[in-house]
C-alpha atoms as a PDB file:
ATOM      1  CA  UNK A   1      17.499 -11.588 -18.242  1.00  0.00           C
ATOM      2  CA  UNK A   2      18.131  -9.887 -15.195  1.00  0.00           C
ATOM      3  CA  UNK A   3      15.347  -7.224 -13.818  1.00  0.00           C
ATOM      4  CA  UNK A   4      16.591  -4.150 -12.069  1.00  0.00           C
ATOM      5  CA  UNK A   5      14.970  -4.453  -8.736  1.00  0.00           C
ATOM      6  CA  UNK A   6      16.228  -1.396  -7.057  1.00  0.00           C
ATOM      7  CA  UNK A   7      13.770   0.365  -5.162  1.00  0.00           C
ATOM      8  CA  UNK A   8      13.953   3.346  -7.748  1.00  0.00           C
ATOM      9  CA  UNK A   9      11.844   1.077 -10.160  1.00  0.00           C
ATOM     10  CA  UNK A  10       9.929  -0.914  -7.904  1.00  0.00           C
ATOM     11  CA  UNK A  11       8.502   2.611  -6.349  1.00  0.00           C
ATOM     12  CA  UNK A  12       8.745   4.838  -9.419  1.00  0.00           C
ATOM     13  CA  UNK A  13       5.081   5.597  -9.563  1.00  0.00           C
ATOM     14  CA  UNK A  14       2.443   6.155  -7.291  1.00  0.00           C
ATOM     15  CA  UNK A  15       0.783   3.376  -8.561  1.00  0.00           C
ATOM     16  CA  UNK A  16       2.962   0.800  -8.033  1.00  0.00           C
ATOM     17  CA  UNK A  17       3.033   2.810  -4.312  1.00  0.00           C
ATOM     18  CA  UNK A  18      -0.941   2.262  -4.037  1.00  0.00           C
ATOM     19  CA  UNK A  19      -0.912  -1.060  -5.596  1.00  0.00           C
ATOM     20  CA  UNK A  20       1.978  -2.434  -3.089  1.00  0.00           C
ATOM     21  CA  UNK A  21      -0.186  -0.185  -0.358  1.00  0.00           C
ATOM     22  CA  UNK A  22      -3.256  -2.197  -0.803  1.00  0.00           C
ATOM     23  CA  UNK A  23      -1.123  -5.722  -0.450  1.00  0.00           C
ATOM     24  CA  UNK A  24       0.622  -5.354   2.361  1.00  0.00           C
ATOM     25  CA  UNK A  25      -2.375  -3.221   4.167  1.00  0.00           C
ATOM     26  CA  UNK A  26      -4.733  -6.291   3.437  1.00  0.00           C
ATOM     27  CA  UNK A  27      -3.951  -9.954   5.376  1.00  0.00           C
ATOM     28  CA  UNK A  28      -2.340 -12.287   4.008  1.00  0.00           C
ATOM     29  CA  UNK A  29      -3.393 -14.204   0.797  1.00  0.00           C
ATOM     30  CA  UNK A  30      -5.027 -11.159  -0.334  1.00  0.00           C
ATOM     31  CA  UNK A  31      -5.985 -11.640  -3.705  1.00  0.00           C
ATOM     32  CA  UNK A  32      -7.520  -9.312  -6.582  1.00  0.00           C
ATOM     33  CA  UNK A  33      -8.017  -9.227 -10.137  1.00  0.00           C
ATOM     34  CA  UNK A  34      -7.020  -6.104 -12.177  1.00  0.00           C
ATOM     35  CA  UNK A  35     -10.042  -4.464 -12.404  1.00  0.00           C
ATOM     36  CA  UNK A  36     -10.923  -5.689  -8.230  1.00  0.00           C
ATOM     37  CA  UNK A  37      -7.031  -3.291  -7.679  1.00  0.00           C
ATOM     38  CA  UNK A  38      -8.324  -0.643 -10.150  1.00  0.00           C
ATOM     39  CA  UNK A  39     -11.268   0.391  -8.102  1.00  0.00           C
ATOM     40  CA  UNK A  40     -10.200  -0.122  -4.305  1.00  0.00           C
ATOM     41  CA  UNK A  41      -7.883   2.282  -5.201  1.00  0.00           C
ATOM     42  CA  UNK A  42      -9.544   4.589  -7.764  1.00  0.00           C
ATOM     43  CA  UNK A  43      -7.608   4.148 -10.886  1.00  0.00           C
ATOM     44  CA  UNK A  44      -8.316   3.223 -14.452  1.00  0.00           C
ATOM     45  CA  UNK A  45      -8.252  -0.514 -15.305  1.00  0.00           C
ATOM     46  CA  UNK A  46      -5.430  -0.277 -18.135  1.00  0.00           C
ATOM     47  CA  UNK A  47      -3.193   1.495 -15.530  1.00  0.00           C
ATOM     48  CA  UNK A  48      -3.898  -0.576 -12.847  1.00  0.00           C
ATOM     49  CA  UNK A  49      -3.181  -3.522 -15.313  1.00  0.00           C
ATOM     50  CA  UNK A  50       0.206  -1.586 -16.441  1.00  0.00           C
ATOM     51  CA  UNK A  51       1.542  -1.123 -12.581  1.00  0.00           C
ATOM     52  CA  UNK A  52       0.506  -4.998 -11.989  1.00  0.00           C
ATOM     53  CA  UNK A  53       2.189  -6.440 -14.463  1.00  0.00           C
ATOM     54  CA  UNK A  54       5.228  -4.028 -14.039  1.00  0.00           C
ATOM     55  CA  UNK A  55       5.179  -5.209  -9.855  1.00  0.00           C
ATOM     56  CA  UNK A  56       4.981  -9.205 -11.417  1.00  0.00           C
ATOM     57  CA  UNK A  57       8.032  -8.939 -13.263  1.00  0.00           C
ATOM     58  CA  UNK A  58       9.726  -7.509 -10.459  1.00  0.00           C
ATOM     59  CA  UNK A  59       8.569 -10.300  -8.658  1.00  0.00           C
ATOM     60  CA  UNK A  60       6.818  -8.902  -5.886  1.00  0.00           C
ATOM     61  CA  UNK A  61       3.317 -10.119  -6.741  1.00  0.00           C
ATOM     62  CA  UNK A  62       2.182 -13.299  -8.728  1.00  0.00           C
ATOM     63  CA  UNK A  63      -0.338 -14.364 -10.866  1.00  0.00           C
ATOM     64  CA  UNK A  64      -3.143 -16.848 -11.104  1.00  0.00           C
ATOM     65  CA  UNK A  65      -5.313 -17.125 -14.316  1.00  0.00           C
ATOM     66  CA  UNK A  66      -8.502 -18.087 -13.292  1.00  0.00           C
ATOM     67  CA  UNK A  67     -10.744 -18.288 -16.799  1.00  0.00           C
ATOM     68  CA  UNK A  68     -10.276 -15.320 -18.268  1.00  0.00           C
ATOM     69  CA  UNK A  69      -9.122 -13.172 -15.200  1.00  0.00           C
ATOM     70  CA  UNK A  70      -5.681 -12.389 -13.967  1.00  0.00           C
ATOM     71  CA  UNK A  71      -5.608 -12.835  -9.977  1.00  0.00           C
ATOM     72  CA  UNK A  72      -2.659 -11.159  -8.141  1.00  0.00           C
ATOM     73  CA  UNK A  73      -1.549 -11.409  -4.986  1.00  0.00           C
ATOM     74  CA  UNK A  74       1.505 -10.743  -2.868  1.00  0.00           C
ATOM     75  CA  UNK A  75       4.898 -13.231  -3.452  1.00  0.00           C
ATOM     76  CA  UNK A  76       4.961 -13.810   0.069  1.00  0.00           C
ATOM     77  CA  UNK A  77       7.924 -15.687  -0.805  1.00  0.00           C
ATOM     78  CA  UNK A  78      10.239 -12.698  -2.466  1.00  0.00           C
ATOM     79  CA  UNK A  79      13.260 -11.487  -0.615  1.00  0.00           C
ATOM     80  CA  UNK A  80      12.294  -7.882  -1.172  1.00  0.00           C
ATOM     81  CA  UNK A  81       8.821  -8.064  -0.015  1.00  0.00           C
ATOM     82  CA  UNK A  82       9.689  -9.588   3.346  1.00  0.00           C
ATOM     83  CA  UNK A  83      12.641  -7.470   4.437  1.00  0.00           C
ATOM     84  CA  UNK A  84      11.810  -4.936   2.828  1.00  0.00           C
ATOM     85  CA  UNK A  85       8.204  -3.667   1.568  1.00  0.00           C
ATOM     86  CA  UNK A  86       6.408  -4.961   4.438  1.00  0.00           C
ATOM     87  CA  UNK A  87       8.171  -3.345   6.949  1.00  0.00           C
ATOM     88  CA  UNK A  88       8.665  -0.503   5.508  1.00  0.00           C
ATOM     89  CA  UNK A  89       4.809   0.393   5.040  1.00  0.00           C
ATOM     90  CA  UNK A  90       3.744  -1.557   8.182  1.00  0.00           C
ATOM     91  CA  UNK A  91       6.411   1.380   9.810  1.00  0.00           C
ATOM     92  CA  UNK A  92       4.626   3.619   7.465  1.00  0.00           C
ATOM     93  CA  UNK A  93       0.714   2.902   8.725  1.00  0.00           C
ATOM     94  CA  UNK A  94       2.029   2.940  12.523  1.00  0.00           C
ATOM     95  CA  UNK A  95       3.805   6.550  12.204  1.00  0.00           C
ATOM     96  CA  UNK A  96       0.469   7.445  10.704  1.00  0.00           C
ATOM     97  CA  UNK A  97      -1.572   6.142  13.384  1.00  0.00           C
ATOM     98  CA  UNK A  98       0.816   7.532  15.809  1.00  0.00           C
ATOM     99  CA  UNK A  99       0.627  10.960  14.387  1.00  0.00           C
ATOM    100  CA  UNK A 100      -2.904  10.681  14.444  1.00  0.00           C
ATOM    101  CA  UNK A 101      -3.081  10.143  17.911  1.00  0.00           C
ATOM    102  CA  UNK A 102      -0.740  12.981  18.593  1.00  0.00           C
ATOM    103  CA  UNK A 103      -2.448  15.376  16.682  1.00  0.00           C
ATOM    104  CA  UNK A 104      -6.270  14.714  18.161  1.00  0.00           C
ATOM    105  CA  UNK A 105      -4.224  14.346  21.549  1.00  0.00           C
ATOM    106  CA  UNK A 106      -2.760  18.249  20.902  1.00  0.00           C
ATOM    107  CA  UNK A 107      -6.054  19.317  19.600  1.00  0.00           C
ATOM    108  CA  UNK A 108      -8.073  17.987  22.575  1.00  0.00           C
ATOM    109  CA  UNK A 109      -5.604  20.069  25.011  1.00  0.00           C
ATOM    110  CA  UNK A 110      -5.994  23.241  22.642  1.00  0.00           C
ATOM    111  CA  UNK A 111      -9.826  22.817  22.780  1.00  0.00           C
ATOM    112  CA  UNK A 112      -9.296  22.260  26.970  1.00  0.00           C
ATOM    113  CA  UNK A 113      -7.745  25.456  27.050  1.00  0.00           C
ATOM    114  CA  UNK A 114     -10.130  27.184  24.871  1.00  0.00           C
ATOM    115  CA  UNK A 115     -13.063  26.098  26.933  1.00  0.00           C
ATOM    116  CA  UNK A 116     -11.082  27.023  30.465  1.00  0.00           C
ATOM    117  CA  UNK A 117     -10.345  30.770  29.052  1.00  0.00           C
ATOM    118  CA  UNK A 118     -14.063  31.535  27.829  1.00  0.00           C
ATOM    119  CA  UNK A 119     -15.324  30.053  31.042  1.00  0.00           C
ATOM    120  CA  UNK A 120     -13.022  31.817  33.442  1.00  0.00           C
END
């Protein structure tokens, strides 16, 4: 069977967003079990177990059973994770940080020229 792996379904919830967030944000050979995903980013353990197993069969994460936990981690080794995903939230967290800096930047000149009018 082939799975649909257009970006549609691989991003159609903003779980799947967090869940592929938390992967690529991490280094490499990150590794979590469901309920390890489910907290770090504050979501119920059945949903968080839902999005995983959705991401698996798309084949952007794998998964270890260790006893009776699931461990999943990013396919380092999928075509859409590497030329895709990562860059595109790597890109993501530097426009953040780079709007960050812009914005305290703006806000420190705003406060500069609030403290130059009251004083002058």
């Amino acid at each position: 069977m082939i799975q649909d792996k257009s970006l549609d379904n691989i991003l159609s919830t903003g779980s799947k967003l967090k869940i592929i967030r938390l992967f690529i944000s991490r280094k490499n050979e990150f590794r979590a079990s469901g309920r390890q995903v489910a907290k770090l980013i504050n979501m119920t353990a059945p949903a968080a177990h839902a999005a995983l197993k959705e991401l698996e069969n798309h084949g952007l994460l794998k998964r270890k059973i260790i006893g009776k936990q699931h461990i999943y981690g990013l396919d380092e080794n999928s075509e859409m994770v590497k030329q895709v995903l990562k860059p595109m939230f790597q890109n993501e967290g530097s426009l953040i940080a780079s709007e960050k800096n812009e914005k305290t930047f703006i806000t420190s000149r705003q406060s500069i020229a609030c403290i130059k009018k009251s004083c002058f």
